[in-house]
Protein backbone atom coordinates (compact mmCIF):
# COMPACT_ATOMS: atom_id res chain seq x y z
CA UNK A 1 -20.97 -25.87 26.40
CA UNK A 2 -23.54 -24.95 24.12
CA UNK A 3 -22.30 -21.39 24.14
CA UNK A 4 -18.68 -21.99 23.90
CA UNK A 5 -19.81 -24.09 20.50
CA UNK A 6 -21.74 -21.23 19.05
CA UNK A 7 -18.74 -18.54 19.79
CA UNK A 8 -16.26 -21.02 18.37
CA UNK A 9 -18.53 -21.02 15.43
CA UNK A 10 -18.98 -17.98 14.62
CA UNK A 11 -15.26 -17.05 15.02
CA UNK A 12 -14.54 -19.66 12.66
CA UNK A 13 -16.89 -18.17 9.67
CA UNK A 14 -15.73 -14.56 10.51
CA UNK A 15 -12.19 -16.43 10.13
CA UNK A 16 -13.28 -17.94 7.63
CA UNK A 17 -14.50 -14.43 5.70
CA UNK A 18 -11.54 -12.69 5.78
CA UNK A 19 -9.22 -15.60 4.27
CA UNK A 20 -11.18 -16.27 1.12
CA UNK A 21 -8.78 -15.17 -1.82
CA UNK A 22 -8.83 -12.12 -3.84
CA UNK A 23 -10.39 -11.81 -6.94
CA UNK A 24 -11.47 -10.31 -9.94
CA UNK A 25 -15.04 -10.00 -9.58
CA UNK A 26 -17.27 -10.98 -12.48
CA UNK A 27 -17.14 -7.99 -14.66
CA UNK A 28 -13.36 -8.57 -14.93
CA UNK A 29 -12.43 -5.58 -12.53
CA UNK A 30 -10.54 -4.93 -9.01
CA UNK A 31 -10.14 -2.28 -7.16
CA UNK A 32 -7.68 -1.19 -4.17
CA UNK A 33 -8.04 1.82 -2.05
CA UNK A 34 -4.78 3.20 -0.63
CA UNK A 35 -4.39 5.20 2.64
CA UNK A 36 -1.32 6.62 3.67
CA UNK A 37 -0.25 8.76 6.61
CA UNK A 38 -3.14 8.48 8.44
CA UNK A 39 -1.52 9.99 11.82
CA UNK A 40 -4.21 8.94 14.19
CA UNK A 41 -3.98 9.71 17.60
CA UNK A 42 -6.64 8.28 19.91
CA UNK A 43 -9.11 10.46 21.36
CA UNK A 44 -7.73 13.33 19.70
CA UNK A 45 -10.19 15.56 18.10
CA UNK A 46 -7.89 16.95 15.45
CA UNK A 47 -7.51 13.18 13.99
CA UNK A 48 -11.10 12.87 13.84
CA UNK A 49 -10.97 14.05 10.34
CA UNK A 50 -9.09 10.96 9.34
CA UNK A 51 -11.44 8.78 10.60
CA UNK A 52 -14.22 10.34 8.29
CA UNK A 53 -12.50 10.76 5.45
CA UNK A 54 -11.99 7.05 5.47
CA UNK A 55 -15.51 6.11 5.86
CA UNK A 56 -16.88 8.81 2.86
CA UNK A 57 -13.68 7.09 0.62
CA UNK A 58 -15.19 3.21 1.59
CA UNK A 59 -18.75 4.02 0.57
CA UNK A 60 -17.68 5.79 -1.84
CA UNK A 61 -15.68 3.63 -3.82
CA UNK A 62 -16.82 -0.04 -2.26
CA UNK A 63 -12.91 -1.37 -2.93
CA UNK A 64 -12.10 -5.17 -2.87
CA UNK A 65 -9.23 -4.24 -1.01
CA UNK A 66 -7.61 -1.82 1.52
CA UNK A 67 -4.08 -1.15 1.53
CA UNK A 68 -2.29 0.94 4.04
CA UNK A 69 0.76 1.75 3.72
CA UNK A 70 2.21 3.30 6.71
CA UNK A 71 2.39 5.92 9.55
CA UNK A 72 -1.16 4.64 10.55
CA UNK A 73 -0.97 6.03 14.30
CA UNK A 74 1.43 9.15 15.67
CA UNK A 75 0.71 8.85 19.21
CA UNK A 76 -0.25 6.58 22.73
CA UNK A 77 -2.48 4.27 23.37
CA UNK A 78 -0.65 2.28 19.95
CA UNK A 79 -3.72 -0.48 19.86
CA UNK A 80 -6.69 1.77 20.68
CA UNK A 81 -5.46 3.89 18.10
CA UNK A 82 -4.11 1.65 15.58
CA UNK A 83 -7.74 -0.49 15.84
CA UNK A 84 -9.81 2.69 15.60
CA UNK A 85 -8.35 3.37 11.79
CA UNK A 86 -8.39 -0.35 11.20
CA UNK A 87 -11.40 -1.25 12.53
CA UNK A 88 -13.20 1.26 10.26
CA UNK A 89 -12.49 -0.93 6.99
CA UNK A 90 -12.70 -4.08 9.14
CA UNK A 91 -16.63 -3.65 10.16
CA UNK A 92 -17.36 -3.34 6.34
CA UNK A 93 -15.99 -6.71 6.01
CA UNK A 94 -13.25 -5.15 3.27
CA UNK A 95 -10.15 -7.10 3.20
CA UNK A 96 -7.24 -5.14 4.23
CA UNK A 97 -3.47 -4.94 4.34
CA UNK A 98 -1.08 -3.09 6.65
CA UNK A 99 2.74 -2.53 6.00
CA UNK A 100 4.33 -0.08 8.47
CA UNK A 101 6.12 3.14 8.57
CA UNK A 102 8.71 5.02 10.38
CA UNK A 103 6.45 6.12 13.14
CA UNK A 104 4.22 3.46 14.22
CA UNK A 105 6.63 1.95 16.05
CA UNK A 106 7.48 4.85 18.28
CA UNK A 107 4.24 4.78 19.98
CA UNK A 108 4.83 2.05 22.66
CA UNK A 109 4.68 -1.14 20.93
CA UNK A 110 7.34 -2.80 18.31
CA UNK A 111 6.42 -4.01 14.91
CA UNK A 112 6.08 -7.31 16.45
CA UNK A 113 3.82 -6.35 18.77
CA UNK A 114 1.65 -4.09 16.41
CA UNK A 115 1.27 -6.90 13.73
CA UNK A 116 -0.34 -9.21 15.97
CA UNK A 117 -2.51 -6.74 17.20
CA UNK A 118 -3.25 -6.38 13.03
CA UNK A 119 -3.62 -10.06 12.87
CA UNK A 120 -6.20 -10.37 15.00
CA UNK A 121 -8.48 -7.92 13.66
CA UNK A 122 -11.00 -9.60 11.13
CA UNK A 123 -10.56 -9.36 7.51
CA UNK A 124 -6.96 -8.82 7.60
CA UNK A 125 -4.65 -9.90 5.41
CA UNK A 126 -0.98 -8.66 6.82
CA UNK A 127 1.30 -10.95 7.31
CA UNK A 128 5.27 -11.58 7.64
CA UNK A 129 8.08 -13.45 6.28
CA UNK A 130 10.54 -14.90 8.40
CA UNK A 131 14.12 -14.99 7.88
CA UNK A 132 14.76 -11.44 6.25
CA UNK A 133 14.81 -8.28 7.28
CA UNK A 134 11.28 -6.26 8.20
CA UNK A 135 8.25 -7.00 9.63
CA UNK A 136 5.78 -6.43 6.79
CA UNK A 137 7.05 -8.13 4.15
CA UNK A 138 4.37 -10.19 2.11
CA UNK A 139 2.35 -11.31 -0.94
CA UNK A 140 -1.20 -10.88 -1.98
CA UNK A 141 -2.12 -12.92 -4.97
CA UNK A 142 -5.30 -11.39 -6.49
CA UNK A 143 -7.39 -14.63 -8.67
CA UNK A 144 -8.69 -14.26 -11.83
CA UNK A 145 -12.63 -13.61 -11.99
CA UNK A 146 -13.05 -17.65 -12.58
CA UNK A 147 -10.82 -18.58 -9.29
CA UNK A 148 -8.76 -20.69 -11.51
CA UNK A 149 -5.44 -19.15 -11.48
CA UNK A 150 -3.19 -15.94 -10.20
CA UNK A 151 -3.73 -12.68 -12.41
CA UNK A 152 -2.29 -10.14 -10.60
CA UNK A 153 0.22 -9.83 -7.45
CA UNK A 154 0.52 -7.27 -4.69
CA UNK A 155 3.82 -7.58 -3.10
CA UNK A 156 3.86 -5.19 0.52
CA UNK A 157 7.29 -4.62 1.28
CA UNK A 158 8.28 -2.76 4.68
CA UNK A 159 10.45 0.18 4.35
CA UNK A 160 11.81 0.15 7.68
CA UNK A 161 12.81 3.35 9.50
CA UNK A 162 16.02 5.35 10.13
CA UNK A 163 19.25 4.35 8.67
CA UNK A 164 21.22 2.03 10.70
CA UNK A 165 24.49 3.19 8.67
CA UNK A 166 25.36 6.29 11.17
CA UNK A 167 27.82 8.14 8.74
CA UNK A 168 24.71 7.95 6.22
CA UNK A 169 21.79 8.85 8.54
CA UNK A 170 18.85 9.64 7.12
CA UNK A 171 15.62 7.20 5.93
CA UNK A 172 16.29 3.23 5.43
CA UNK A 173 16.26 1.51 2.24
CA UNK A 174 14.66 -1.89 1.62
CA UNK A 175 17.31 -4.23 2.54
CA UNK A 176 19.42 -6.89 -0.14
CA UNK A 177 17.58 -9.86 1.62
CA UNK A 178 13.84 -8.09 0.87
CA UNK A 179 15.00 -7.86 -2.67
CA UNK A 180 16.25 -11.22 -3.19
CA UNK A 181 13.15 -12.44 -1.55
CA UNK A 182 10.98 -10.24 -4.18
CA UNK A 183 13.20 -11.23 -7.06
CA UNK A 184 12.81 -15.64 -5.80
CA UNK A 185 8.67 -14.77 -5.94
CA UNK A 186 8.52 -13.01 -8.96
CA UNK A 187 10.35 -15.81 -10.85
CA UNK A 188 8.56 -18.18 -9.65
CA UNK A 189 5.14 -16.48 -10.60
CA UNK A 190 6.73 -15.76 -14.11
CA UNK A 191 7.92 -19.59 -14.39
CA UNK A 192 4.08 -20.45 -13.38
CA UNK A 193 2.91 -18.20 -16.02
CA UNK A 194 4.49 -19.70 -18.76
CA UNK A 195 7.50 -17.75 -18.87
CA UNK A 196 5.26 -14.60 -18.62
CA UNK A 197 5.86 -12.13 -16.10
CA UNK A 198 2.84 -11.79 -13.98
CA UNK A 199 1.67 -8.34 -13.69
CA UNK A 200 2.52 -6.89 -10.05
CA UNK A 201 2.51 -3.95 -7.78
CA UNK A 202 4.25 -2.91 -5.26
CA UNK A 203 3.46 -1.16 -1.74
CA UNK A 204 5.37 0.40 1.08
CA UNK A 205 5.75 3.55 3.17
CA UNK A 206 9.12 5.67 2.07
CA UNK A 207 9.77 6.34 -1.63
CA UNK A 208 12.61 5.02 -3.41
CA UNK A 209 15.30 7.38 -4.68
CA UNK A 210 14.42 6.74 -8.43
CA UNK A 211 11.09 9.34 -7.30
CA UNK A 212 13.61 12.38 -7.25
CA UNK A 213 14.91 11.08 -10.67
CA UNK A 214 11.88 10.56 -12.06
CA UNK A 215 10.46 14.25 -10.97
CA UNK A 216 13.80 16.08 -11.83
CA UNK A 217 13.13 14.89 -15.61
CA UNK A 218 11.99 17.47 -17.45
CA UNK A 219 11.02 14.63 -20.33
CA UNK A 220 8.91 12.67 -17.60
CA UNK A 221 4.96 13.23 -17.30
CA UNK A 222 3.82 14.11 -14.17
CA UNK A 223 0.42 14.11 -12.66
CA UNK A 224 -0.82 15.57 -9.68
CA UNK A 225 0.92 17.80 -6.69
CA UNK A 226 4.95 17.90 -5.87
CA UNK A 227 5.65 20.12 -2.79
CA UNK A 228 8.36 18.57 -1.22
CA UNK A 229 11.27 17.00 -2.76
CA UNK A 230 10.65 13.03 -2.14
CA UNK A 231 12.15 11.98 1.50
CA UNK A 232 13.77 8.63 0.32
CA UNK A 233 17.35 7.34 1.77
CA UNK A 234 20.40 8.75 0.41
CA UNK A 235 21.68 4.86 -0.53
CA UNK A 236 20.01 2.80 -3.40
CA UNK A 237 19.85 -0.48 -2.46
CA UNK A 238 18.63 -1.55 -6.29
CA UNK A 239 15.02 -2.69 -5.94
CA UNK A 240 13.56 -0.63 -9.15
CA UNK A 241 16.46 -1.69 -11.19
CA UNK A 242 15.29 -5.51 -9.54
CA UNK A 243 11.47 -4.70 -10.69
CA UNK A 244 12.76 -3.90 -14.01
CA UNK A 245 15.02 -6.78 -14.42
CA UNK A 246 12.24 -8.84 -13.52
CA UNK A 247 9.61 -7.08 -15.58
CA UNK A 248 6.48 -7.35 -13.59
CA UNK A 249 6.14 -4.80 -11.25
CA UNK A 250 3.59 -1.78 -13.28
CA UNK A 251 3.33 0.27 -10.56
CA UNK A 252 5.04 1.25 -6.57
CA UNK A 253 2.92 3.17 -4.12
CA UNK A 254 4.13 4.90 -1.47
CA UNK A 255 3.29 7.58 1.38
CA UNK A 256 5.47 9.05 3.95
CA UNK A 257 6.14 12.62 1.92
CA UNK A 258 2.70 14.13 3.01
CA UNK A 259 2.46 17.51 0.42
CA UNK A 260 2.92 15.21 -2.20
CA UNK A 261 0.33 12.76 -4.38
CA UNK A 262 1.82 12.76 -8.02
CA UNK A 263 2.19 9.95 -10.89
CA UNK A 264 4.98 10.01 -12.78
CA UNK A 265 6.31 7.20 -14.84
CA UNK A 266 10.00 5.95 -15.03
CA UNK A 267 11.22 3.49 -16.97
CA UNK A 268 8.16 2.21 -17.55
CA UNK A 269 7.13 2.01 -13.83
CA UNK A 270 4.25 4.31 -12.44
CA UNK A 271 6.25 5.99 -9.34
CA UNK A 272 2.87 7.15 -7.18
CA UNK A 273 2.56 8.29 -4.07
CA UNK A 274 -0.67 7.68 -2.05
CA UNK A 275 -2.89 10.80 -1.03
CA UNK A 276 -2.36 11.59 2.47
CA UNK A 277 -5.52 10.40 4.77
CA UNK A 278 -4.86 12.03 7.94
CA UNK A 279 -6.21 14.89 10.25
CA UNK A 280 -4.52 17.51 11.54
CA UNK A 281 -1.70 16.25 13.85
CA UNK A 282 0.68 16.68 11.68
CA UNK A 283 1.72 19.18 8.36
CA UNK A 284 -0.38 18.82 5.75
CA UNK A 285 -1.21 21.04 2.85
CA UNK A 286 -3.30 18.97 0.69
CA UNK A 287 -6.87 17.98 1.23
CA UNK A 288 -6.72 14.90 2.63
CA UNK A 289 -8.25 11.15 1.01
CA UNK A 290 -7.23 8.37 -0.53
CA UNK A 291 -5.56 7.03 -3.83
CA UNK A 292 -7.89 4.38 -5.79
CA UNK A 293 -6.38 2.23 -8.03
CA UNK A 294 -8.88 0.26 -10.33
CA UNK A 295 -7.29 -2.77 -12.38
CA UNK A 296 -9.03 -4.83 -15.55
CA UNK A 297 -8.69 -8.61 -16.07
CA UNK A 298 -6.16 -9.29 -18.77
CA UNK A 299 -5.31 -5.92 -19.54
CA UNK A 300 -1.89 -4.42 -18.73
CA UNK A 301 -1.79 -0.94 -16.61
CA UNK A 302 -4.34 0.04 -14.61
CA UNK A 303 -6.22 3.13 -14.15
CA UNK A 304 -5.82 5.67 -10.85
CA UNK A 305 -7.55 8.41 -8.86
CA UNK A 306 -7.44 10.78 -6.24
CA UNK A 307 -10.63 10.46 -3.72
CA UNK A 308 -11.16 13.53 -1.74
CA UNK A 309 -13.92 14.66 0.19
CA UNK A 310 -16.84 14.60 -2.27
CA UNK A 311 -14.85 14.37 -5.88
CA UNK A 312 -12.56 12.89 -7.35
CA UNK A 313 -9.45 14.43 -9.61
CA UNK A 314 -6.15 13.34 -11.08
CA UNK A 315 -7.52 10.41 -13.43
CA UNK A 316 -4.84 8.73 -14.83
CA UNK A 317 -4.39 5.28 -17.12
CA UNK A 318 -1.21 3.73 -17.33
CA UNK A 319 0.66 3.72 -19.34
CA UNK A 320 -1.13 5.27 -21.87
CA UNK A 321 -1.27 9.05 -20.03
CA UNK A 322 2.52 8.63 -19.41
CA UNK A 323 3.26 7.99 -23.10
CA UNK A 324 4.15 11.37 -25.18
CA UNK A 325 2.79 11.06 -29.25
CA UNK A 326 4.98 10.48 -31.84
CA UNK A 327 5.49 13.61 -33.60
């Protein structure tokens, strides 16, 4: 009996570990590490890479949080694999967040069945919303450095798959339900904020269409690498022209286009794509890491890098890099 106490206990303060809130820490800063595409496949020694680059990106730059946003494993056994990557953040007792992408549900197990696998790995913070459309759909309220009150949300949004429109085919977009969900939070953090819009980001797996736009525009400045035209779904369902409407959201992140890791601003939004994290299982051209994104108390924007092996490049502050002089 004894024994059963003492488990129950300590699975209560590990519980209790990963569902303290996050916050500024006392210096007034917070930082969030982005994966993408990490492509794992278990026991596979050309993913092993992956699983490296993640640990010399953790110790490298300590985040407060982990976000992943998508394509996490590319082949069978789903869990062992999909706990490997996880479990690498996990055991460093880093909070982290999961929202899927079109492949990790084409190993074996649904989204369903993958999230609670996420769930029950310690210091996560994924989570669902029922009643609309996805599996990942969620908020992460990051506290000011005093606890007191909300300074900063992450909304994770999923990005589904394939298009379920057959004379469209093609990628998904983020469906009207996900937005009107997005647009009910958002005014409800604004209303709480004095009529303030709360500064937000925004996380998921395939880019929105606006990322062509945005890179087409000779006028637009753009940081870091474009290979490949951005992969997004051929109908705009209207969630940037939501963000804007609502004006919180700063910046989106997303992965899924793997030869690309550029900044660009639009309309005032930071369009940025993650840095892909995985091995060699499938194309890659770039040398893969992480995206950091490091935010101040109080201060709108938020500054960004590119972790790579042992450097980092691509420093960027929004907005002010984005913004062309008067002449």
């Amino acid at each position: 009996m004894k024994k059963l106490l003492c488990i129950y206990y300590l699975f209560c303060i590990a519980t209790l570990a990963y569902a303290q809130d996050l916050r500024f820490n006392a210096n007034g800063k917070f930082k969030i590490v982005q994966f993408t595409d990490v492509h794992y496949i278990f026991n596979d020694s050309r993913a092993e890479v992956a699983i490296e680059r993640i640990n010399e990106v953790l110790s490298a730059e300590k985040p407060d949080v982990v976000m992943f946003t998508g394509d996490i494993i590319y082949g069978k056994p789903a869990e062992a694999g999909m706990r490997t990557v996880l479990e690498q953040v996990s055991k460093r007792k880093i909070p982290f967040a999961v929202t899927f992408g079109n492949h990790d549900d084409e190993q074996g197990l649904s989204r369903e069945e993958l999230l609670k696998i996420i769930q029950r790995i310690p210091y996560s913070l994924t989570s669902t919303t029922k009643g609309i459309s996805g599996t990942t759909n969620f908020i992460l309220p990051v506290k000011s450095s005093d606890g007191q009150k909300d300074a900063e949300i992450l909304y994770v949004f999923d990005s589904h798959s394939y298009s379920q429109i057959k004379e469209v085919g093609g990628y998904d977009y983020i469906d009207f339900d996900q937005i009107q969900w997005y647009r009910e939070h958002s005014s409800k953090y604004t209303q709480a904020n004095g009529g303030t819009p709360l500064p937000s980001l925004a996380f998921f797996h395939i880019p929105l269409p606006e990322y062509n736009q945005a890179a087409a525009d000779e006028n637009a400045a753009l940081f870091g690498t474009r290979k490949e035209k951005a992969c997004a779904p051929a109908l705009n369902s209207g969630l940037f022209t939501t963000m804007k409407e609502m004006g919180d959201i700063e910046g989106v992140f997303v992965g899924h286009d793997h030869d690309n890791d550029y900044t660009v601003m639009w309309q005032g939004i930071l369009l940025a794509y993650g840095r892909y994290t995985g091995g060699n299982t499938v194309y890659n051209n770039l040398s893969n890491g992480a995206r950091v994104i490091e935010l101040t108390e109080g201060e709108k924007g938020f500054r960004t890098w590119i972790r790579v092996k042992d450097h980092t490049e691509q420093h960027v502050k929004f907005p002010e890099s984005f913004l062309k002089p008067n002449k």
